[in-house]
N, C-alpha and C. Protein backbone atom coordinates (compact mmCIF):
# COMPACT_ATOMS: atom_id res chain seq x y z
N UNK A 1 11.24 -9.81 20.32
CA UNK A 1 10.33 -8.77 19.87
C UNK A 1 8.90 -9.30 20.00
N UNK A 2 8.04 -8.88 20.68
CA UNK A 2 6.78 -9.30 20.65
C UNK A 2 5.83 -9.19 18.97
N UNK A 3 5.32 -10.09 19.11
CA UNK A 3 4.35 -10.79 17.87
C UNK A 3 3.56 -9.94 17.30
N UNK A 4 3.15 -8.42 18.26
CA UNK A 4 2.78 -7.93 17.79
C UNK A 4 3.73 -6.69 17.18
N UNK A 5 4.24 -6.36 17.54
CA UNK A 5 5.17 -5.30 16.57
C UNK A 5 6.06 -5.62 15.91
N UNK A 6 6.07 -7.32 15.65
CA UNK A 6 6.77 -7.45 14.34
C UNK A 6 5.76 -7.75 13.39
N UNK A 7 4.93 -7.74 13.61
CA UNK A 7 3.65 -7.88 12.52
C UNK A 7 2.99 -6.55 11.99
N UNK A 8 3.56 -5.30 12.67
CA UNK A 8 3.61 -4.23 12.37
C UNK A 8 4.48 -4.04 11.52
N UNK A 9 5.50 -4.04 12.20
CA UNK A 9 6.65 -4.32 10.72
C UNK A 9 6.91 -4.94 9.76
N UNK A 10 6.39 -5.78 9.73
CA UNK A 10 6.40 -6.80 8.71
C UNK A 10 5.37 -6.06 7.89
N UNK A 11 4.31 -5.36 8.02
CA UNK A 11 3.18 -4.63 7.12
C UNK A 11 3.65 -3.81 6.35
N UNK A 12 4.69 -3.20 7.37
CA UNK A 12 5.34 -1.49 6.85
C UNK A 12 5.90 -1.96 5.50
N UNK A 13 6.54 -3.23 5.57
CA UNK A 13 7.63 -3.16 4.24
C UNK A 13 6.89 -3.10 3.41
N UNK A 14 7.74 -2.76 2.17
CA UNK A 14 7.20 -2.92 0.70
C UNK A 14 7.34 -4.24 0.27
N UNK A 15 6.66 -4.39 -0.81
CA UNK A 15 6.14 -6.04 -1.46
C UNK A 15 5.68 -6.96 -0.57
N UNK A 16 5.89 -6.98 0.63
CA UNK A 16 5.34 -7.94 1.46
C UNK A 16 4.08 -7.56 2.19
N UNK A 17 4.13 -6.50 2.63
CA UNK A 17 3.15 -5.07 3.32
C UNK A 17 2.22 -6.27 4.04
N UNK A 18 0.60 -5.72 3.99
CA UNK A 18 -0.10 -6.46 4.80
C UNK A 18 -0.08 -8.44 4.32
N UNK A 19 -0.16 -8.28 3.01
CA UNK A 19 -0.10 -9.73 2.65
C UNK A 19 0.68 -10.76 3.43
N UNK A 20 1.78 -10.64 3.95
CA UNK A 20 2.49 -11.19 4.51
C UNK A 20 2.52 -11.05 6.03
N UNK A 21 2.26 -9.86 6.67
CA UNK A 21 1.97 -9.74 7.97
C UNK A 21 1.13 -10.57 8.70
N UNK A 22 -0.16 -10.36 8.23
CA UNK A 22 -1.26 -10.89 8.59
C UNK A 22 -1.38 -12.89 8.37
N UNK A 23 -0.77 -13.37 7.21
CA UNK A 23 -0.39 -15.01 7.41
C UNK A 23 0.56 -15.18 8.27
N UNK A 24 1.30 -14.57 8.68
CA UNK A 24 2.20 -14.41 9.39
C UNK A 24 1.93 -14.54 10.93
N UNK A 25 1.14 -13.26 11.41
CA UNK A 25 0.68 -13.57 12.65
C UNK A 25 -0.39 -14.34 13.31
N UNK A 26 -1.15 -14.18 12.33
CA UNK A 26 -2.27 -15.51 12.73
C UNK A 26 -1.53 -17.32 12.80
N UNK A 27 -0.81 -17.60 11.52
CA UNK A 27 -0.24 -18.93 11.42
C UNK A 27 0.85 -19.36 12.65
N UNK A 28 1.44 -17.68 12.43
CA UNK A 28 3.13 -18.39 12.91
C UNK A 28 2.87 -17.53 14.43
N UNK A 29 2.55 -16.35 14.45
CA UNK A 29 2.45 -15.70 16.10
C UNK A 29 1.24 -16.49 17.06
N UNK A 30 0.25 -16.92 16.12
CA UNK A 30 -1.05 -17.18 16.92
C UNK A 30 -1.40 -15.99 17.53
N UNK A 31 -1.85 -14.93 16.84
CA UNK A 31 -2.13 -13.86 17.61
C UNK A 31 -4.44 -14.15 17.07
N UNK A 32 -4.52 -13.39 17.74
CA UNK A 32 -6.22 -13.81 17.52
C UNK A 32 -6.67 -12.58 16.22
N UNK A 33 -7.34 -13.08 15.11
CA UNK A 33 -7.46 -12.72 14.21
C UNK A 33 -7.58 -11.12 13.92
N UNK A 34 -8.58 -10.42 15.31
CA UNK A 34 -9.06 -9.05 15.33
C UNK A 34 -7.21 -8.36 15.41
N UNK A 35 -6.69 -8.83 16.49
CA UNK A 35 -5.23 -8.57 16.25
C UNK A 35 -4.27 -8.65 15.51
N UNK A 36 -4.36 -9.53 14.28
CA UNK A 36 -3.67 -9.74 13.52
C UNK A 36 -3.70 -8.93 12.21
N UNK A 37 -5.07 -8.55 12.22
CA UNK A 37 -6.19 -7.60 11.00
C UNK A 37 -5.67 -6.08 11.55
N UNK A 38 -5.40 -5.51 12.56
CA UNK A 38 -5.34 -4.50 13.37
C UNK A 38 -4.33 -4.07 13.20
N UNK A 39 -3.06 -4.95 13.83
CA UNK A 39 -1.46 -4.37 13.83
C UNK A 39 -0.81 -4.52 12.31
N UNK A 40 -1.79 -5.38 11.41
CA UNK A 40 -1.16 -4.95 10.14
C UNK A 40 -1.73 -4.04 9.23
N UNK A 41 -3.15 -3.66 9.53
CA UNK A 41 -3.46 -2.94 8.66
C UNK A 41 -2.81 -1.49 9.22
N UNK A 42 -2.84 -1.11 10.60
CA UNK A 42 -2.24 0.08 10.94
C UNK A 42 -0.73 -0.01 10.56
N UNK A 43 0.36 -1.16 10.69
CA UNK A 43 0.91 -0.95 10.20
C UNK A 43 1.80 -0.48 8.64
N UNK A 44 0.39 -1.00 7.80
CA UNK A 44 0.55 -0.55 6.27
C UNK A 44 0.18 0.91 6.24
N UNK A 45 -0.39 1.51 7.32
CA UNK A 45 -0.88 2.83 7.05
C UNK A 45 0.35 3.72 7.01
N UNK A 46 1.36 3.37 7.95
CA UNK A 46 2.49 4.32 8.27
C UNK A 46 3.12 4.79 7.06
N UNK A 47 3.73 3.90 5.85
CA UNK A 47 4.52 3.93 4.65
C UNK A 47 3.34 4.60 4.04
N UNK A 48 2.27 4.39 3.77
CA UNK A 48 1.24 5.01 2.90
C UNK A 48 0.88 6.42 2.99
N UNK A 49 1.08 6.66 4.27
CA UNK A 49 0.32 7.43 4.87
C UNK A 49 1.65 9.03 4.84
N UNK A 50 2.69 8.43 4.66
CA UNK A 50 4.32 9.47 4.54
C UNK A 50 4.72 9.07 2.85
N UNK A 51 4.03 8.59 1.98
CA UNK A 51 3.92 8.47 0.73
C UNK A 51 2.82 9.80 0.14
N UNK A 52 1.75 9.49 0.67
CA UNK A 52 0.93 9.83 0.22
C UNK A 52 1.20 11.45 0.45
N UNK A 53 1.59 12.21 1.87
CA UNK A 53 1.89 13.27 2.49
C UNK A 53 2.87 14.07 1.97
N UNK A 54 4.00 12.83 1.83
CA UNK A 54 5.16 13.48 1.54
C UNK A 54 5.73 13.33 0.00
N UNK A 55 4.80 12.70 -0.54
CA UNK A 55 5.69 12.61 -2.38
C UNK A 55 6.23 13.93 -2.47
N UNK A 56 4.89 14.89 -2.69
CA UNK A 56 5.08 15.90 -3.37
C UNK A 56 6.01 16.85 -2.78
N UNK A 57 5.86 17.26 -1.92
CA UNK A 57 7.08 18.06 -1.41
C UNK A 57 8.62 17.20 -1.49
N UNK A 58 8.47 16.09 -1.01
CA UNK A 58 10.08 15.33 -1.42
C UNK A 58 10.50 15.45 -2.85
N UNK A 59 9.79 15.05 -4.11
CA UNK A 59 10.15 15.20 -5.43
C UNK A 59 10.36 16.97 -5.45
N UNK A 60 9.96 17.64 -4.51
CA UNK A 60 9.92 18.94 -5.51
C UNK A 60 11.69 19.32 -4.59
N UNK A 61 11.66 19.07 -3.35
CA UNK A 61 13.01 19.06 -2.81
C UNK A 61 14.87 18.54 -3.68
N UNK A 62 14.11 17.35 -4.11
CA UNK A 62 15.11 16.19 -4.82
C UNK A 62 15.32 17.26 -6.10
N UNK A 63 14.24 17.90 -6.80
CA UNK A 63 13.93 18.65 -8.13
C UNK A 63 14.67 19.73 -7.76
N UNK A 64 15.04 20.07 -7.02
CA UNK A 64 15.80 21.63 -6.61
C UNK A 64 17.12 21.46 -6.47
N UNK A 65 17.19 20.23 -5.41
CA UNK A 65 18.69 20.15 -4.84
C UNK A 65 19.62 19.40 -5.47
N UNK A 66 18.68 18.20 -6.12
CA UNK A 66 20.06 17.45 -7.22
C UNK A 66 19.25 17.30 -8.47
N UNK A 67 19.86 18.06 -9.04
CA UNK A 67 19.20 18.14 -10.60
C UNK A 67 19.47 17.33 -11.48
N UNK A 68 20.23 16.23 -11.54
CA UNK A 68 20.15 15.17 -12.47
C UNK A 68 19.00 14.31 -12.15
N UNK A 69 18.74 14.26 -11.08
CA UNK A 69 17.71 12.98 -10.01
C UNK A 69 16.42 13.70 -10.11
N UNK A 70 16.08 14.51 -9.46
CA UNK A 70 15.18 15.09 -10.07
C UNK A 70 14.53 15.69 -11.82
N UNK A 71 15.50 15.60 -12.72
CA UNK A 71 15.39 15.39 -13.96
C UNK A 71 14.96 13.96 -14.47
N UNK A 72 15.66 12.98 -13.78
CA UNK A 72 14.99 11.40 -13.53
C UNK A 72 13.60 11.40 -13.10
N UNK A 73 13.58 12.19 -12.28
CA UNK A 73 12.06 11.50 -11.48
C UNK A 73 11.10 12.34 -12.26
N UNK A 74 11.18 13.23 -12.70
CA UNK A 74 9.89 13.67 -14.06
C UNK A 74 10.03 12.92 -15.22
N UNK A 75 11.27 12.93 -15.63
CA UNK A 75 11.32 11.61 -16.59
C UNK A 75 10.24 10.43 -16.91
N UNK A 76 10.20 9.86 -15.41
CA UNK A 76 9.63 9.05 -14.95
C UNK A 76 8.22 9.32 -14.44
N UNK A 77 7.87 10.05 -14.07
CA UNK A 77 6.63 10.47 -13.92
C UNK A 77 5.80 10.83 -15.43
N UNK A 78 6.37 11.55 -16.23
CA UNK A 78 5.95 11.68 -17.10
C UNK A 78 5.64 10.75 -18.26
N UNK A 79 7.07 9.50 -18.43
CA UNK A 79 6.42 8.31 -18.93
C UNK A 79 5.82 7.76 -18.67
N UNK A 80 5.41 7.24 -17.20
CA UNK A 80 4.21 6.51 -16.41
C UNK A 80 2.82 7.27 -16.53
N UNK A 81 2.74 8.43 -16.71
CA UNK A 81 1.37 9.45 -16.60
C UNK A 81 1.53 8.94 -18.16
N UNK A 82 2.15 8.94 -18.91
CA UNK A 82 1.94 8.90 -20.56
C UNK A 82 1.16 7.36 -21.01
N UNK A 83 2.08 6.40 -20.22
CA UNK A 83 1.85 4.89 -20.66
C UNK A 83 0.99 4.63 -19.93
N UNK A 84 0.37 4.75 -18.67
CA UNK A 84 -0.68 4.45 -17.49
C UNK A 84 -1.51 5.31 -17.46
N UNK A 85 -1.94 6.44 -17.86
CA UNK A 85 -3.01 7.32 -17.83
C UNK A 85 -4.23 6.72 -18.03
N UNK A 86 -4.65 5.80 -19.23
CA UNK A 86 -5.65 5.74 -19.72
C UNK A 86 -6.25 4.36 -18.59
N UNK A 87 -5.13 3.18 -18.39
CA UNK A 87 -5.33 2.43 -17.61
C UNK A 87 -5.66 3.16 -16.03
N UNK A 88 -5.20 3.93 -15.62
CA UNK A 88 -5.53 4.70 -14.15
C UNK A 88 -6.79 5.19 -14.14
N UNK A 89 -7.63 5.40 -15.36
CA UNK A 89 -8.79 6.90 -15.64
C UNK A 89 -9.36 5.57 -16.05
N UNK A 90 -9.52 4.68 -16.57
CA UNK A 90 -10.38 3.58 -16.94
C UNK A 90 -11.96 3.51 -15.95
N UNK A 91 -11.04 3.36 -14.28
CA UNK A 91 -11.62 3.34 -13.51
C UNK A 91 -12.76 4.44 -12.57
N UNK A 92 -11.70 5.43 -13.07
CA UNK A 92 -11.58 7.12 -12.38
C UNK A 92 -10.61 6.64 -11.26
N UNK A 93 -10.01 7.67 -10.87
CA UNK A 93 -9.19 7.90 -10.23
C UNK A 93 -9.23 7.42 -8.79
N UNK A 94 -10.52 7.79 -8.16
CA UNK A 94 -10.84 7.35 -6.92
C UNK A 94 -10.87 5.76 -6.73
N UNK A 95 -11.63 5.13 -7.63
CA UNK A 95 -11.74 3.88 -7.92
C UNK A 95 -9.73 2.97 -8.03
N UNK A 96 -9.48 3.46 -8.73
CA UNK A 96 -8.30 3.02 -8.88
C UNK A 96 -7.28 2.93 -8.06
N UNK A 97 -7.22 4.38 -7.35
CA UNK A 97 -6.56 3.92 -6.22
C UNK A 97 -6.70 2.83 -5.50
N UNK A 98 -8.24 2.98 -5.04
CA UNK A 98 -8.60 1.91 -3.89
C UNK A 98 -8.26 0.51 -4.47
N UNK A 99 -8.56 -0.14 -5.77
CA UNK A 99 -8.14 -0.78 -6.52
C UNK A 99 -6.58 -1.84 -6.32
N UNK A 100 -5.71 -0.40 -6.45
CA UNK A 100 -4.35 -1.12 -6.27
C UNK A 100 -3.69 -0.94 -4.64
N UNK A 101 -4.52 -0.42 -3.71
CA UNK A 101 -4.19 -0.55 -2.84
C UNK A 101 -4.75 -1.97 -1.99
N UNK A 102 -6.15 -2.24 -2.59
CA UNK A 102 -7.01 -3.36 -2.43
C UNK A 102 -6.31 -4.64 -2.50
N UNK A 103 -5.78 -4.46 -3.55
CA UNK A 103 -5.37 -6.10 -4.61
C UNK A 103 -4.42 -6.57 -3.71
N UNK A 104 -3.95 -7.64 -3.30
CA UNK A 104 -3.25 -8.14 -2.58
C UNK A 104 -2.48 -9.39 -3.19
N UNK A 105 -1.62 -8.58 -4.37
CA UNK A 105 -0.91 -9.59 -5.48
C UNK A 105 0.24 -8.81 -5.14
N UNK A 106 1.23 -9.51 -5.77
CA UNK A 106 2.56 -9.10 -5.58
C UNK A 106 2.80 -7.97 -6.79
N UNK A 107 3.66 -7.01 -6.05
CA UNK A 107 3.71 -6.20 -6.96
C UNK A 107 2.81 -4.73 -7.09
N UNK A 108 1.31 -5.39 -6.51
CA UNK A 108 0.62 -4.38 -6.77
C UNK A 108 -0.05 -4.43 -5.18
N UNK A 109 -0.39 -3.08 -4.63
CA UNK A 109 -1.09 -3.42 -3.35
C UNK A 109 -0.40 -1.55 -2.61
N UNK A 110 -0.73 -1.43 -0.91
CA UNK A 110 -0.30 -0.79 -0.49
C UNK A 110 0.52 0.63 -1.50
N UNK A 111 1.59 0.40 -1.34
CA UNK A 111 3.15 1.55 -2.01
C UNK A 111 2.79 1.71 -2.93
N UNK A 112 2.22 0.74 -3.97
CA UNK A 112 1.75 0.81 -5.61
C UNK A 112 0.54 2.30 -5.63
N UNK A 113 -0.32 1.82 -4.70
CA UNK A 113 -1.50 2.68 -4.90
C UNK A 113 -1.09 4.19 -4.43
N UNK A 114 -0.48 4.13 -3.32
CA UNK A 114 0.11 5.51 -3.07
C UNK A 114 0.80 6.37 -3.84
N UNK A 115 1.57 5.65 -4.27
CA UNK A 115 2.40 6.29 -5.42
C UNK A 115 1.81 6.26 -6.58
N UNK A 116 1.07 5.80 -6.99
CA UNK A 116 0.08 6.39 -8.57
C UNK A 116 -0.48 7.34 -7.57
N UNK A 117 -1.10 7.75 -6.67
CA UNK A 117 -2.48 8.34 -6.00
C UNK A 117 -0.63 10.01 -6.43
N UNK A 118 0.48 9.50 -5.85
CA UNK A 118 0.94 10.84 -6.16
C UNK A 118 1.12 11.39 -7.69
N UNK A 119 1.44 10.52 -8.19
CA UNK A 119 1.91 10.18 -9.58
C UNK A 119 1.04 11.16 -10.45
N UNK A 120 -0.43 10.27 -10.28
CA UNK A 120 -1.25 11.23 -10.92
C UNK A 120 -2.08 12.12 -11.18
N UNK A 121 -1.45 12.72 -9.51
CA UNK A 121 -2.14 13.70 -9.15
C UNK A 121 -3.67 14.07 -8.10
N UNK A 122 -3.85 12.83 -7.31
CA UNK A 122 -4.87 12.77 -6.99
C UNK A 122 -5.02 13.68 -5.64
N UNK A 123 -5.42 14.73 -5.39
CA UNK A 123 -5.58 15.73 -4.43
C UNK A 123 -5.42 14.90 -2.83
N UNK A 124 -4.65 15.44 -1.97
CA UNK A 124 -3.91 14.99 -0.92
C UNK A 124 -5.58 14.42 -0.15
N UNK A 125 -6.16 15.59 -0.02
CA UNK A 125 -7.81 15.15 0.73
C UNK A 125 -8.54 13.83 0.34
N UNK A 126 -8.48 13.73 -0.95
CA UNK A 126 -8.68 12.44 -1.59
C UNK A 126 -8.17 10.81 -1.36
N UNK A 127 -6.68 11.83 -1.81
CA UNK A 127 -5.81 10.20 -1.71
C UNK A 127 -5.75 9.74 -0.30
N UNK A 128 -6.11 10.02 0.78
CA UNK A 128 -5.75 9.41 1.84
C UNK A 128 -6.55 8.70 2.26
N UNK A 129 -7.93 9.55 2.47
CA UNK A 129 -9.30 8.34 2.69
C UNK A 129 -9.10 7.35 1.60
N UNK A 130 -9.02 7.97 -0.04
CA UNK A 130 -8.49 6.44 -0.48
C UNK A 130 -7.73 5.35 0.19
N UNK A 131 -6.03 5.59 0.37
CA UNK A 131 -5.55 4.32 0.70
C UNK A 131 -5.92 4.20 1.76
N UNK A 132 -6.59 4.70 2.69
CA UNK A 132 -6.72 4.09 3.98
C UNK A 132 -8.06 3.09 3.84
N UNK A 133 -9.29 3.32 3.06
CA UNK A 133 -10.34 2.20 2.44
C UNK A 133 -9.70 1.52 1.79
N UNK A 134 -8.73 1.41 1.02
CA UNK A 134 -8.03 0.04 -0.09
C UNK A 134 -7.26 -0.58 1.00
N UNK A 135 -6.47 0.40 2.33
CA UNK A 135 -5.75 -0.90 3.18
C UNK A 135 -6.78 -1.40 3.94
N UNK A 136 -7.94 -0.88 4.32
CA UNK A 136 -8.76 -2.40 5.14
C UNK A 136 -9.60 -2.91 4.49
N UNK A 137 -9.62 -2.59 3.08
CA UNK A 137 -10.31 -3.82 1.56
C UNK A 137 -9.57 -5.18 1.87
N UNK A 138 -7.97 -4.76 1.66
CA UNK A 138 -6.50 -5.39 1.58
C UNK A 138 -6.95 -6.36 2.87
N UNK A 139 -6.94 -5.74 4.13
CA UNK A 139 -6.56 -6.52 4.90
C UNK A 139 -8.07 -7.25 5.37
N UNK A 140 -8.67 -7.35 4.96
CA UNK A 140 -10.19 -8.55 5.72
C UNK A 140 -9.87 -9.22 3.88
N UNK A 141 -9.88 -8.95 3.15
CA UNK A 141 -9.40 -9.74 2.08
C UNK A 141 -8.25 -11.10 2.24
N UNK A 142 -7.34 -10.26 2.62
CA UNK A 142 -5.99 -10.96 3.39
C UNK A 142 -5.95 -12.00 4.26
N UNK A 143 -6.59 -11.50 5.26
CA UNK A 143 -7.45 -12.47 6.39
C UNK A 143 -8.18 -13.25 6.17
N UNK A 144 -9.55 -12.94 4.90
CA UNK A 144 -10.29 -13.98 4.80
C UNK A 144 -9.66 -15.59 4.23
N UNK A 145 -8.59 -15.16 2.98
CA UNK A 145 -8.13 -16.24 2.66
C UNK A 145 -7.06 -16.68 3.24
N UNK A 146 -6.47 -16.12 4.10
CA UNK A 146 -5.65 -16.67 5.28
C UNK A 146 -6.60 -17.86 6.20
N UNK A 147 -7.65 -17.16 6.47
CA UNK A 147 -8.17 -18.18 7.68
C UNK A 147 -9.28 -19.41 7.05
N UNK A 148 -9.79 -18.99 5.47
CA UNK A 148 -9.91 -19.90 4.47
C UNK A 148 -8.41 -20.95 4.25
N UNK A 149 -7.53 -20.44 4.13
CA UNK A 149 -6.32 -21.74 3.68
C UNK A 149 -6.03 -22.31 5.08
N UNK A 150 -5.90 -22.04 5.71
CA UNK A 150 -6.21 -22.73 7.07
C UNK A 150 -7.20 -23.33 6.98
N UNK A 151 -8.03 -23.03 7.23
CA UNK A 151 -9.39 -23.90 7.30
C UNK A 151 -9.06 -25.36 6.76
N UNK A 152 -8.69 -24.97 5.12
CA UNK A 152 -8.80 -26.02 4.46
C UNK A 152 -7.49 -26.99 4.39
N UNK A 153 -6.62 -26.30 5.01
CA UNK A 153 -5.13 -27.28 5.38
C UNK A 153 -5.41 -27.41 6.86
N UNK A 154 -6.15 -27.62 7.43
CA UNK A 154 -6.28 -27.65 9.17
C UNK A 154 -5.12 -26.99 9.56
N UNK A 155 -4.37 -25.80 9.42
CA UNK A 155 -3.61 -25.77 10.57
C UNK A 155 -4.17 -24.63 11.19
């Protein structure tokens, strides 16, 4: 598989998303940095980008067709909007997204931000220029201390 479309893929996943792509292809592909910044940040866009598009119509599908699961997923929406509201609005909304799409910690990053951006409602026009500014925050972030820990381990 060429170096570069597994570094695409490697973005797409969850928990690993760009964080891992991008040390990845610079260290282990040797791909040249503008390339490495490129095929992973576009590749984090794909999952974000059918998150962000498609929550709402998928939950309202799941909400129709299997009604225990969809009884789950408001469940769940509704405790997370209950327990995370004030932490999400701290920031405002716009801010926050970009925020957890920015952060490039485990756990939180890419999928995280999309899914609050559906969660709590943040208008489709909105949320997308959001995650798409928090994934190339994410990824020259990513990069910088990638080619910083290099630096400073010579490899």
């Amino acid at each position: 598989m060429p170096p570069e479309l597994s570094t695409f893929l490697i973005a797409m996943s969850p928990i690993v998303e760009l964080r891992g792509a991008i040390p990845v292809a610079i260290a282990v592909y040797h791909l040249p940095v503008w390339s490495a910044y490129l095929f992973s940040v576009l590749g984090n866009l794909v999952p974000l980008t059918l998150i962000v598009l498609l929550g709402e119509p998928v939950s309202k599908f799941i909400s129709k067709k299997i009604h225990f699961l969809g009884r789950a997923l408001e469940l769940l929406f509704v405790h997370t909007r209950k327990t995370q509201q004030s932490k999400f609005e701290k920031f405002g909304k716009n801010l926050a997204v970009i925020i957890l799409v920015a952060t490039p910690i485990p756990f939180v990053g890419g999928w995280t931000g999309a899914i609050a951006a559906f969660v709590f409602g943040v208008p489709l026009k909105r949320a997308l220029p959001l995650v798409v500014t928090g994934s190339f925050l994410a990824g020259a972030i990513v990069t910088t201390i990638t080619l910083g820990t290099m630096r400073i381990f010579f490899i």
